[in-house]
PDB file of N, CA and C in Angstrom:
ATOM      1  N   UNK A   1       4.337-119.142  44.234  1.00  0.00           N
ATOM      2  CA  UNK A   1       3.516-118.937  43.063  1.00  0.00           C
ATOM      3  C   UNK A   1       2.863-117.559  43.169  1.00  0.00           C
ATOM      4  N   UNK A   2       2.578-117.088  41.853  1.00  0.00           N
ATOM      5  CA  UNK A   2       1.908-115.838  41.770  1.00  0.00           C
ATOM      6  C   UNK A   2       1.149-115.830  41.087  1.00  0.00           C
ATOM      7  N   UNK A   3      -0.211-115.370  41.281  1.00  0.00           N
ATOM      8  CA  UNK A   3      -1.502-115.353  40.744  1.00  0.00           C
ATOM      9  C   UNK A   3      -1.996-114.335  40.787  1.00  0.00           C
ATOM     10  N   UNK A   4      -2.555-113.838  39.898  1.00  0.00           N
ATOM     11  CA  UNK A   4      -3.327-112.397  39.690  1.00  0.00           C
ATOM     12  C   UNK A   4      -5.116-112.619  38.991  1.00  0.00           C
ATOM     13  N   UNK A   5      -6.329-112.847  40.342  1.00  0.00           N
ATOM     14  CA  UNK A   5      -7.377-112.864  39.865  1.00  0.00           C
ATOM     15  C   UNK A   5      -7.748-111.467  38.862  1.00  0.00           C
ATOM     16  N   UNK A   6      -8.630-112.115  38.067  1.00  0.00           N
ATOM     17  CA  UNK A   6      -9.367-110.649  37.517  1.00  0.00           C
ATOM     18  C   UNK A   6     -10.133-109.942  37.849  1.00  0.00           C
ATOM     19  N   UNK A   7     -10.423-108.196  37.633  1.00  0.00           N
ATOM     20  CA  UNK A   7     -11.486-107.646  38.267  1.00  0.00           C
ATOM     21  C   UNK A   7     -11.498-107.533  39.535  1.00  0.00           C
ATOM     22  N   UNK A   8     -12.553-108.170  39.979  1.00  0.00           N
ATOM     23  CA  UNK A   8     -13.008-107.207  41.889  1.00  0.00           C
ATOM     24  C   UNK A   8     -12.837-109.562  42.340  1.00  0.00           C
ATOM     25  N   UNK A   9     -12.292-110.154  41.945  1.00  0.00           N
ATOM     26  CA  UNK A   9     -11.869-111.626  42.376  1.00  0.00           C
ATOM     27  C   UNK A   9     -10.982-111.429  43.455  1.00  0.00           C
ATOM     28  N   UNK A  10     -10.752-112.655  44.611  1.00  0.00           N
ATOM     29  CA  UNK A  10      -9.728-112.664  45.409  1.00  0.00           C
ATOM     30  C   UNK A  10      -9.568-114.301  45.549  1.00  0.00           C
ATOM     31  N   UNK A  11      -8.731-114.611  45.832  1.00  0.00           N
ATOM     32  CA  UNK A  11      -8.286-116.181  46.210  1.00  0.00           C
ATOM     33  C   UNK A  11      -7.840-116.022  47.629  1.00  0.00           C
ATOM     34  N   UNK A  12      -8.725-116.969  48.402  1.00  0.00           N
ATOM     35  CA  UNK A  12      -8.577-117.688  49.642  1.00  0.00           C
ATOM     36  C   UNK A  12      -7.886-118.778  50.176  1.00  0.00           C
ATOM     37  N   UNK A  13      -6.986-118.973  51.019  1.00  0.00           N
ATOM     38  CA  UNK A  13      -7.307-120.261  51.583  1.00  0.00           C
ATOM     39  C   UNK A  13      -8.161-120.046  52.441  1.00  0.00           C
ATOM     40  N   UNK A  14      -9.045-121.313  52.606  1.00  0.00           N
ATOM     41  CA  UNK A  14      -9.453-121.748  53.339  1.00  0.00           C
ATOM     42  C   UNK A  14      -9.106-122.477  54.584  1.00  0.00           C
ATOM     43  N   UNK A  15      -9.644-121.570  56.012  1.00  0.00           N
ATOM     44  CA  UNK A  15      -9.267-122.567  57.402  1.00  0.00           C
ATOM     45  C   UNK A  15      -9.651-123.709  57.636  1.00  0.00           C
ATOM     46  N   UNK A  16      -8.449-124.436  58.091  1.00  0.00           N
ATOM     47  CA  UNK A  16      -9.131-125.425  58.680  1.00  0.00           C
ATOM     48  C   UNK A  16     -10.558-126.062  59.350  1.00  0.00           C
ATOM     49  N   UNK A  17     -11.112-126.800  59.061  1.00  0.00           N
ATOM     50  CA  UNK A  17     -12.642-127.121  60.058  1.00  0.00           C
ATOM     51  C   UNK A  17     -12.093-128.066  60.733  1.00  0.00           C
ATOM     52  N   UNK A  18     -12.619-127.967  62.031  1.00  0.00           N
ATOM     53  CA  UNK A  18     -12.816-128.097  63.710  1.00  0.00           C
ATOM     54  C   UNK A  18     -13.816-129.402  63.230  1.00  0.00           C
ATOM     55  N   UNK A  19     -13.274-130.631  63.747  1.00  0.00           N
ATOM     56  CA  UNK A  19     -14.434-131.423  62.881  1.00  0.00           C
ATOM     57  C   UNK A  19     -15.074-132.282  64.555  1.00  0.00           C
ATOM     58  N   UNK A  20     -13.892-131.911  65.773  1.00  0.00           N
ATOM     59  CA  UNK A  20     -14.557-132.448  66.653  1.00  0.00           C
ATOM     60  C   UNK A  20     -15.004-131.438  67.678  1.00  0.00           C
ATOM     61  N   UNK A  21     -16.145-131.832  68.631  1.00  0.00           N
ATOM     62  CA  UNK A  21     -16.348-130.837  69.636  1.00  0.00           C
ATOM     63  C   UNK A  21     -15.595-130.496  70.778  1.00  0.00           C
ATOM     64  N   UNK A  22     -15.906-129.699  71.649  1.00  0.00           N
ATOM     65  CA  UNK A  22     -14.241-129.576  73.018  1.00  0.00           C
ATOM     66  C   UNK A  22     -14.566-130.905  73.628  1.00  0.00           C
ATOM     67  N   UNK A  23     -15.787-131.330  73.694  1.00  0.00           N
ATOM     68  CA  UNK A  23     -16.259-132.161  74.687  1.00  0.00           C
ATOM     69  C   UNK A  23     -15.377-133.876  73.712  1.00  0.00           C
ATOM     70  N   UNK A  24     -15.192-133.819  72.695  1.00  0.00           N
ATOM     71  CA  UNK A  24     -14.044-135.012  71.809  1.00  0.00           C
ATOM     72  C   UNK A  24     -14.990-135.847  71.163  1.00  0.00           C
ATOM     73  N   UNK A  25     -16.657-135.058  70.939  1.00  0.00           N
ATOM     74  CA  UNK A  25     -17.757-135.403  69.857  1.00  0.00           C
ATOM     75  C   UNK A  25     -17.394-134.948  68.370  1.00  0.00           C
ATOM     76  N   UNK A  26     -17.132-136.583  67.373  1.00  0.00           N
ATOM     77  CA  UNK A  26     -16.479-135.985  66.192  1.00  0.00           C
ATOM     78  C   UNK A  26     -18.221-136.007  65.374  1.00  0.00           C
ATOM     79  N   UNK A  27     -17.957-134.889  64.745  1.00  0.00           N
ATOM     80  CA  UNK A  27     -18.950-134.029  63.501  1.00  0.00           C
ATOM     81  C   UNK A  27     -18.902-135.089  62.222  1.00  0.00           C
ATOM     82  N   UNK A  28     -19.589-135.277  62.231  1.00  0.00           N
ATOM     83  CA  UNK A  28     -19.448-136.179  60.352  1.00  0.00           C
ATOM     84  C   UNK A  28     -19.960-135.273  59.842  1.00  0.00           C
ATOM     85  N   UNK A  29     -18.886-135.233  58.513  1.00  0.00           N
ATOM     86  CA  UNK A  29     -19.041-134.067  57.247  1.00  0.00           C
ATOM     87  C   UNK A  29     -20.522-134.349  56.730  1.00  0.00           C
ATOM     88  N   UNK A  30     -21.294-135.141  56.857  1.00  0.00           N
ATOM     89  CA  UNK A  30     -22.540-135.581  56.340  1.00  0.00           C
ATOM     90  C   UNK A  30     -23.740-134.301  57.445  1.00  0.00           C
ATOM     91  N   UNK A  31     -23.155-133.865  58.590  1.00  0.00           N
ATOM     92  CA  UNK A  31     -23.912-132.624  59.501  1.00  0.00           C
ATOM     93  C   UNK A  31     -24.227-131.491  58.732  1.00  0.00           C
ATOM     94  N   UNK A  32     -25.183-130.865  58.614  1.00  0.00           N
ATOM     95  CA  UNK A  32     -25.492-129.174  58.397  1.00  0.00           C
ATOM     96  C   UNK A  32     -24.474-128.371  58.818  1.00  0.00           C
ATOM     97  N   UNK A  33     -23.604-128.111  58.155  1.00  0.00           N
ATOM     98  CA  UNK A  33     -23.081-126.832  58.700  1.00  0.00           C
ATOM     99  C   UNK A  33     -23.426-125.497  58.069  1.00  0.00           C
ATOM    100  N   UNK A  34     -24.092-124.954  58.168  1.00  0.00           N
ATOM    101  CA  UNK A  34     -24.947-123.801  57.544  1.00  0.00           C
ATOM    102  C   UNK A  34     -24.562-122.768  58.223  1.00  0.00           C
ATOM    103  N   UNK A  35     -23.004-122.341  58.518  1.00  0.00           N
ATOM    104  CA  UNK A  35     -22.542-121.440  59.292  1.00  0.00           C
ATOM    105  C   UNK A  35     -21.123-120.669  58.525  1.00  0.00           C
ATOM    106  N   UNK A  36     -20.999-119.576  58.428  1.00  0.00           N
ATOM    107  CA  UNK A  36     -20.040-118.887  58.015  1.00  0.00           C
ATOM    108  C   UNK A  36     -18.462-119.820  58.109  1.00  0.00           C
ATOM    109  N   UNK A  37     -18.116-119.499  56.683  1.00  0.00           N
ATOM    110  CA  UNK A  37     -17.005-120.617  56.433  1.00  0.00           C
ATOM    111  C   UNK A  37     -15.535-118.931  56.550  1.00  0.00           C
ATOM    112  N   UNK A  38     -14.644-119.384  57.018  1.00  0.00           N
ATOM    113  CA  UNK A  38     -13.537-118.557  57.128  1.00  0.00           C
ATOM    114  C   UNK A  38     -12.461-118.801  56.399  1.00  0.00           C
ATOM    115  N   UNK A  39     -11.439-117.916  56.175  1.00  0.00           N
ATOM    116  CA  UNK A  39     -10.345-117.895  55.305  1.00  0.00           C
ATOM    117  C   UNK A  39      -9.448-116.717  55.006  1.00  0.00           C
ATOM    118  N   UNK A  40      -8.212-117.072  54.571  1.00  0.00           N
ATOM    119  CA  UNK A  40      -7.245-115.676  54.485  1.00  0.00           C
ATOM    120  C   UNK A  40      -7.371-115.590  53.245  1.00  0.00           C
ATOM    121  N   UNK A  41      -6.741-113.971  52.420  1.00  0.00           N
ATOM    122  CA  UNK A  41      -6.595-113.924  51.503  1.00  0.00           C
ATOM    123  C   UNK A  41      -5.551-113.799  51.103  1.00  0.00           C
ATOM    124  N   UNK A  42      -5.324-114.901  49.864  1.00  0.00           N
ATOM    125  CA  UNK A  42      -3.535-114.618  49.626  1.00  0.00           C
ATOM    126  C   UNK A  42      -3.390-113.661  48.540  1.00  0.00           C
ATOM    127  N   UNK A  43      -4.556-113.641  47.608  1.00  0.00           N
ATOM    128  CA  UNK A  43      -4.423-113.065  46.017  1.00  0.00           C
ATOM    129  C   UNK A  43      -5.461-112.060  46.119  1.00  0.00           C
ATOM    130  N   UNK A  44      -5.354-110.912  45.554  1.00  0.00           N
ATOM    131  CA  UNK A  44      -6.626-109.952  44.723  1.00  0.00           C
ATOM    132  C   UNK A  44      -5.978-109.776  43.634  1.00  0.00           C
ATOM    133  N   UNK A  45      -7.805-109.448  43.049  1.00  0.00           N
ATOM    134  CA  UNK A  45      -7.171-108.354  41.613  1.00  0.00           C
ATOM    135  C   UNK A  45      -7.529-106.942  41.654  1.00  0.00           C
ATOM    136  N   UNK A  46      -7.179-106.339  41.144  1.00  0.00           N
ATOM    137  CA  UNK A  46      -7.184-104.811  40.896  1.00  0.00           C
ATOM    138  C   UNK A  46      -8.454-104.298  41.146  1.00  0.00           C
ATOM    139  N   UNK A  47      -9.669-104.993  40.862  1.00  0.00           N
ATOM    140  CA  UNK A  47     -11.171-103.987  41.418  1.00  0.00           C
ATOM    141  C   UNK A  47     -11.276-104.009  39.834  1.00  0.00           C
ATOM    142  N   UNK A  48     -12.720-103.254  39.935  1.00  0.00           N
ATOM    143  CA  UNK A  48     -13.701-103.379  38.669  1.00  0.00           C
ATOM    144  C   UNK A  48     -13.632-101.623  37.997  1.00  0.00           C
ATOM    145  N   UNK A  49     -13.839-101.411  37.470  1.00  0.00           N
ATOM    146  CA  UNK A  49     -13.972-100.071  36.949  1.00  0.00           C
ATOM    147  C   UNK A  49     -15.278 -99.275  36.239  1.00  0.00           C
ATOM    148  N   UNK A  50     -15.216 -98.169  37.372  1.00  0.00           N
ATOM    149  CA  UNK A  50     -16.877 -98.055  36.502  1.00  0.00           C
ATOM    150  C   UNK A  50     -17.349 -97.345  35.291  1.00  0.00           C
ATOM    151  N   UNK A  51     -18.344 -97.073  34.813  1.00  0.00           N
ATOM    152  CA  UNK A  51     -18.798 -96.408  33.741  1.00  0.00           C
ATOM    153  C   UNK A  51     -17.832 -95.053  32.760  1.00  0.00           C
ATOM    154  N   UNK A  52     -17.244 -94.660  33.782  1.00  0.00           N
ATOM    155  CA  UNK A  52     -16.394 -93.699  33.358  1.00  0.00           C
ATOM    156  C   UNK A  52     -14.615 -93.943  33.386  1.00  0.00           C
ATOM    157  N   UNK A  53     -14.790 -95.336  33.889  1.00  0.00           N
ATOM    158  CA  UNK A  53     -13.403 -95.519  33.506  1.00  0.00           C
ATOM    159  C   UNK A  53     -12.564 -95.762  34.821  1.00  0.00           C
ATOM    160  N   UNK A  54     -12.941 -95.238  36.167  1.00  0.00           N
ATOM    161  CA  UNK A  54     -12.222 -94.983  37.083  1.00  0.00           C
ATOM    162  C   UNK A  54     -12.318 -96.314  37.619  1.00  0.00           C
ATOM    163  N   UNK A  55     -11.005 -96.774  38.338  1.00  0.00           N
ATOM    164  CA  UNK A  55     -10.985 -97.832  38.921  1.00  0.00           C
ATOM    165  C   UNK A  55     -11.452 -97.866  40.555  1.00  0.00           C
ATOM    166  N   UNK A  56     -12.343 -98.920  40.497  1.00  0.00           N
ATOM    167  CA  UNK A  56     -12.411 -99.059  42.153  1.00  0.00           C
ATOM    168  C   UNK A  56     -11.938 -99.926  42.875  1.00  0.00           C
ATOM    169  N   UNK A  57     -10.701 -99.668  43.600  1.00  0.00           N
ATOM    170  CA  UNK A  57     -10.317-100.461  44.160  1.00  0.00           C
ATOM    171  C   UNK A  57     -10.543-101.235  45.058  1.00  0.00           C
ATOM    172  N   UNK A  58     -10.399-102.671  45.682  1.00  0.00           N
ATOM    173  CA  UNK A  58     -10.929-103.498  46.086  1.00  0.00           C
ATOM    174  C   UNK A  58     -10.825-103.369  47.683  1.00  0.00           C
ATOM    175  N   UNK A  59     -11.739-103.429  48.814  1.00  0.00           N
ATOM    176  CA  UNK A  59     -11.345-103.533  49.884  1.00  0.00           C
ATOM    177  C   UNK A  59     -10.750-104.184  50.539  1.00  0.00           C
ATOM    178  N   UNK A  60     -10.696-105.705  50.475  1.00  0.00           N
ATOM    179  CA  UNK A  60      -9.838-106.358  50.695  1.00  0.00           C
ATOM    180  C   UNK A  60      -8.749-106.435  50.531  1.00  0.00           C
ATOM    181  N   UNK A  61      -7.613-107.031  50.856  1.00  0.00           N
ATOM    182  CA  UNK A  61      -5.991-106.964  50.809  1.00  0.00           C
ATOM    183  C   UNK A  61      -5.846-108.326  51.532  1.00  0.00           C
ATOM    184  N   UNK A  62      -4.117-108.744  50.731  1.00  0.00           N
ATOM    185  CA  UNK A  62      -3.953-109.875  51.040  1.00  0.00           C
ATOM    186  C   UNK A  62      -3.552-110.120  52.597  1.00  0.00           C
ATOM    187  N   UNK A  63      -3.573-111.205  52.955  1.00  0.00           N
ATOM    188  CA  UNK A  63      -3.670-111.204  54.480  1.00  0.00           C
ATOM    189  C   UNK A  63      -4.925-110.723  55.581  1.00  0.00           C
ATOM    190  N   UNK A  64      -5.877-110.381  54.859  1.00  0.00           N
ATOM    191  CA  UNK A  64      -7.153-109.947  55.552  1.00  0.00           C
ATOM    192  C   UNK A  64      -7.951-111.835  56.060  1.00  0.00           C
ATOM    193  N   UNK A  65      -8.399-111.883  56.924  1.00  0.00           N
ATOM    194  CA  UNK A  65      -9.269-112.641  57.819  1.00  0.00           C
ATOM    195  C   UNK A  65     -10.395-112.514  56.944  1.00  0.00           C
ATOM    196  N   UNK A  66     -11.569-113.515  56.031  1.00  0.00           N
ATOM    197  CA  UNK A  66     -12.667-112.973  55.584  1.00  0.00           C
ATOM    198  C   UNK A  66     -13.160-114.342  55.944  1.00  0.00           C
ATOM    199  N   UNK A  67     -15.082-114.011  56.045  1.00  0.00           N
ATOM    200  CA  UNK A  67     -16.132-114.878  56.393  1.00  0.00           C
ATOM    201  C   UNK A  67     -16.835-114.577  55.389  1.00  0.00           C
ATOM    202  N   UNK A  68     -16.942-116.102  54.369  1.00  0.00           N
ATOM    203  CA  UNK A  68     -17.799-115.932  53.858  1.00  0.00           C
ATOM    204  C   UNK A  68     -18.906-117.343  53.335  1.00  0.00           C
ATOM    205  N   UNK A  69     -20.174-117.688  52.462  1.00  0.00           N
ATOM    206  CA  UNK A  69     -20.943-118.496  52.749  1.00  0.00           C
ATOM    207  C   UNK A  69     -20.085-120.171  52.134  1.00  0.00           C
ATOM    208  N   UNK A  70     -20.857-121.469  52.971  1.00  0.00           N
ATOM    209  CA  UNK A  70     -20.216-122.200  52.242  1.00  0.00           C
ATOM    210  C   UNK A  70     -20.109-122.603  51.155  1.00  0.00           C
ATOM    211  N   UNK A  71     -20.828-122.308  49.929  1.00  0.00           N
ATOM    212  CA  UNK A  71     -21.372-122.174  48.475  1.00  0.00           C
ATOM    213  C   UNK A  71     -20.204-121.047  47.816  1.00  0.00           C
ATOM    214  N   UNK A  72     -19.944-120.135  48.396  1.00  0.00           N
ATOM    215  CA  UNK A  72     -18.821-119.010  47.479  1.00  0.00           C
ATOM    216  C   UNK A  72     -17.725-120.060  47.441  1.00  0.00           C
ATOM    217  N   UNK A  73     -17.561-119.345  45.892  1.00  0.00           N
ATOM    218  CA  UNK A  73     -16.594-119.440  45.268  1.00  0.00           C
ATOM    219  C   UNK A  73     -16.088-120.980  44.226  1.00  0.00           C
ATOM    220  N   UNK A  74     -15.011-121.009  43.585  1.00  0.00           N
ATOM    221  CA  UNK A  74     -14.897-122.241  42.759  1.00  0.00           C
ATOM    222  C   UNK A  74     -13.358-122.772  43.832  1.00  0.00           C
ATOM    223  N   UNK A  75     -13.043-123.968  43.204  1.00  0.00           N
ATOM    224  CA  UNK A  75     -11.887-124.455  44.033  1.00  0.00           C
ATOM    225  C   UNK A  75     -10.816-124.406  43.208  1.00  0.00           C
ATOM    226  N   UNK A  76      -9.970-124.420  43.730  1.00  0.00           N
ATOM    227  CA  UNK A  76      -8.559-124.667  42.856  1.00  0.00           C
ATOM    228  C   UNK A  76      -7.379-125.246  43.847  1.00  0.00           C
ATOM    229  N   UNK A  77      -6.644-125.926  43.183  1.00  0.00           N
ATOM    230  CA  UNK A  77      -5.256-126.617  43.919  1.00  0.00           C
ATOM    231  C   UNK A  77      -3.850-125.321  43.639  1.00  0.00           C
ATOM    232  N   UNK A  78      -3.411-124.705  44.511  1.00  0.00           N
ATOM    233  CA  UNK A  78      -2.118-124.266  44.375  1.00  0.00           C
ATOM    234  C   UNK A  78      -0.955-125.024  44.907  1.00  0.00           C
ATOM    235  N   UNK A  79      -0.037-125.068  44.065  1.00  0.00           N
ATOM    236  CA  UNK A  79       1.105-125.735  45.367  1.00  0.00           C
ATOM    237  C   UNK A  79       0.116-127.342  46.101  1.00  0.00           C
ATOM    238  N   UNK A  80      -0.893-128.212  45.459  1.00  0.00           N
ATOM    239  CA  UNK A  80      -1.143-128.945  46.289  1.00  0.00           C
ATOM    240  C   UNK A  80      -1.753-129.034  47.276  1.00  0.00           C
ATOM    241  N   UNK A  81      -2.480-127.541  47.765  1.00  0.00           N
ATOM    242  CA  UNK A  81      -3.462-127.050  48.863  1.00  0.00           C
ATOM    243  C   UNK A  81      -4.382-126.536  48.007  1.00  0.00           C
ATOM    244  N   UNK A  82      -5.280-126.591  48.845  1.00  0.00           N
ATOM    245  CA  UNK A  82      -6.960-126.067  48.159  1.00  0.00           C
ATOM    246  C   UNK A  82      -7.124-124.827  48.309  1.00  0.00           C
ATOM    247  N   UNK A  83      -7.827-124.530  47.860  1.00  0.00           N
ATOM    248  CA  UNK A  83      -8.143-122.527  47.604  1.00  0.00           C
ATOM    249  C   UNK A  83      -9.452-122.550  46.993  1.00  0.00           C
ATOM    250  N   UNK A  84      -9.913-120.955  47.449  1.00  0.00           N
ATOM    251  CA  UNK A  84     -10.821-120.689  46.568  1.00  0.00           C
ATOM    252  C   UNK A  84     -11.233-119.323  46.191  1.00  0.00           C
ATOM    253  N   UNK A  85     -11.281-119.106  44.456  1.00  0.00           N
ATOM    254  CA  UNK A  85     -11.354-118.212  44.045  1.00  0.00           C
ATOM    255  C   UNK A  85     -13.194-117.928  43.885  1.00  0.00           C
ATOM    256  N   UNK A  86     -13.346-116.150  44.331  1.00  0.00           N
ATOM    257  CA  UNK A  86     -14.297-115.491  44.517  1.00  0.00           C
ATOM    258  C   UNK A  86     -14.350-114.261  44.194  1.00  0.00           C
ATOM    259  N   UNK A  87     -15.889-113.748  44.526  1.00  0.00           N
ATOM    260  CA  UNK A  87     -15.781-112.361  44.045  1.00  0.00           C
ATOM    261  C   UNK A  87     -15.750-111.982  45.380  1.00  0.00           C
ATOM    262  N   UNK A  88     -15.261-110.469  45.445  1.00  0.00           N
ATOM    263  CA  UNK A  88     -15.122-109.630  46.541  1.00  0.00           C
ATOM    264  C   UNK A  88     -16.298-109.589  46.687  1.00  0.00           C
ATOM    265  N   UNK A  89     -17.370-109.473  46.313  1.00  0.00           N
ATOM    266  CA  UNK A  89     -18.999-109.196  46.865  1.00  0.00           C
ATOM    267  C   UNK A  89     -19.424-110.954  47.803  1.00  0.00           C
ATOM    268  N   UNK A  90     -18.584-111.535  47.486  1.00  0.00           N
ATOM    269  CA  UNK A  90     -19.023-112.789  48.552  1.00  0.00           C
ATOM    270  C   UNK A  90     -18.850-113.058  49.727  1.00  0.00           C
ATOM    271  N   UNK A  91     -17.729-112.010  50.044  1.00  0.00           N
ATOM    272  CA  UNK A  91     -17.016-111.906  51.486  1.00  0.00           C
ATOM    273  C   UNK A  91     -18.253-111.029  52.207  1.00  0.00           C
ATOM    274  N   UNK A  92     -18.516-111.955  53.447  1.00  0.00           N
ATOM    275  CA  UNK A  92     -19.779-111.275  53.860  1.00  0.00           C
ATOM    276  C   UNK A  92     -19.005-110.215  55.336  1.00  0.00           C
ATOM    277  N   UNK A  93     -17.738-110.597  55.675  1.00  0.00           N
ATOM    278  CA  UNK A  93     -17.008-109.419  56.385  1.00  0.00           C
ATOM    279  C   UNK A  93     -15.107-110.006  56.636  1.00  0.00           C
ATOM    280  N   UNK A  94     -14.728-108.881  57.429  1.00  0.00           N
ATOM    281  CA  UNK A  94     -13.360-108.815  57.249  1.00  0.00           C
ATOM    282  C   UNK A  94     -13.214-108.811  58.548  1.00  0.00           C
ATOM    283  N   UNK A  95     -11.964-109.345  58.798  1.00  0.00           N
ATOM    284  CA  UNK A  95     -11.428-109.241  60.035  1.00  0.00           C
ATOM    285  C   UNK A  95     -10.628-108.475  60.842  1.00  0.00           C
TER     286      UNK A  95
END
């Protein structure tokens, strides 16, 4: 599939969560996790353009490693897997 977000948007998957500890203590999703959520990027769009017209292109690129909060972004099903589309300003860094 091919998808083209709009603007300064990128679509993620999202990594897997680690739901037990090394020690084989399982986490119930009902825990705080108030910790940087991770993910690749499969999709961008082109960047935003400013006042004069010029485009700025987006830093990200597909295949980049990004951390960002667990609240970014909306969800979507591709292909039957979960994703999530965001703005490039939500990615709090790159890998």
């Amino acid at each position: 599939m091919n998808l083209t977000p709009m603007g300064n948007r990128i679509v993620v998957k999202p990594a897997d969560e680690e739901t037990k500890t090394a020690f084989g203590i399982i986490i119930p999703d009902t825990a705080s996790k108030a910790k940087p959520k991770t993910g690749t990027v499969v999709f961008t769009g082109k960047g935003l353009t400013d006042k004069k017209g010029k485009l700025i292109p987006m830093q990200v690129k597909q295949g980049d490693k990004v951390y960002f909060t667990e609240w970014s972004g909306s969800e979507i099903m591709l292909d039957g897997v979960k994703h999530l589309i965001m703005k490039e300003d939500d990615v709090l860094a790159v890998e």
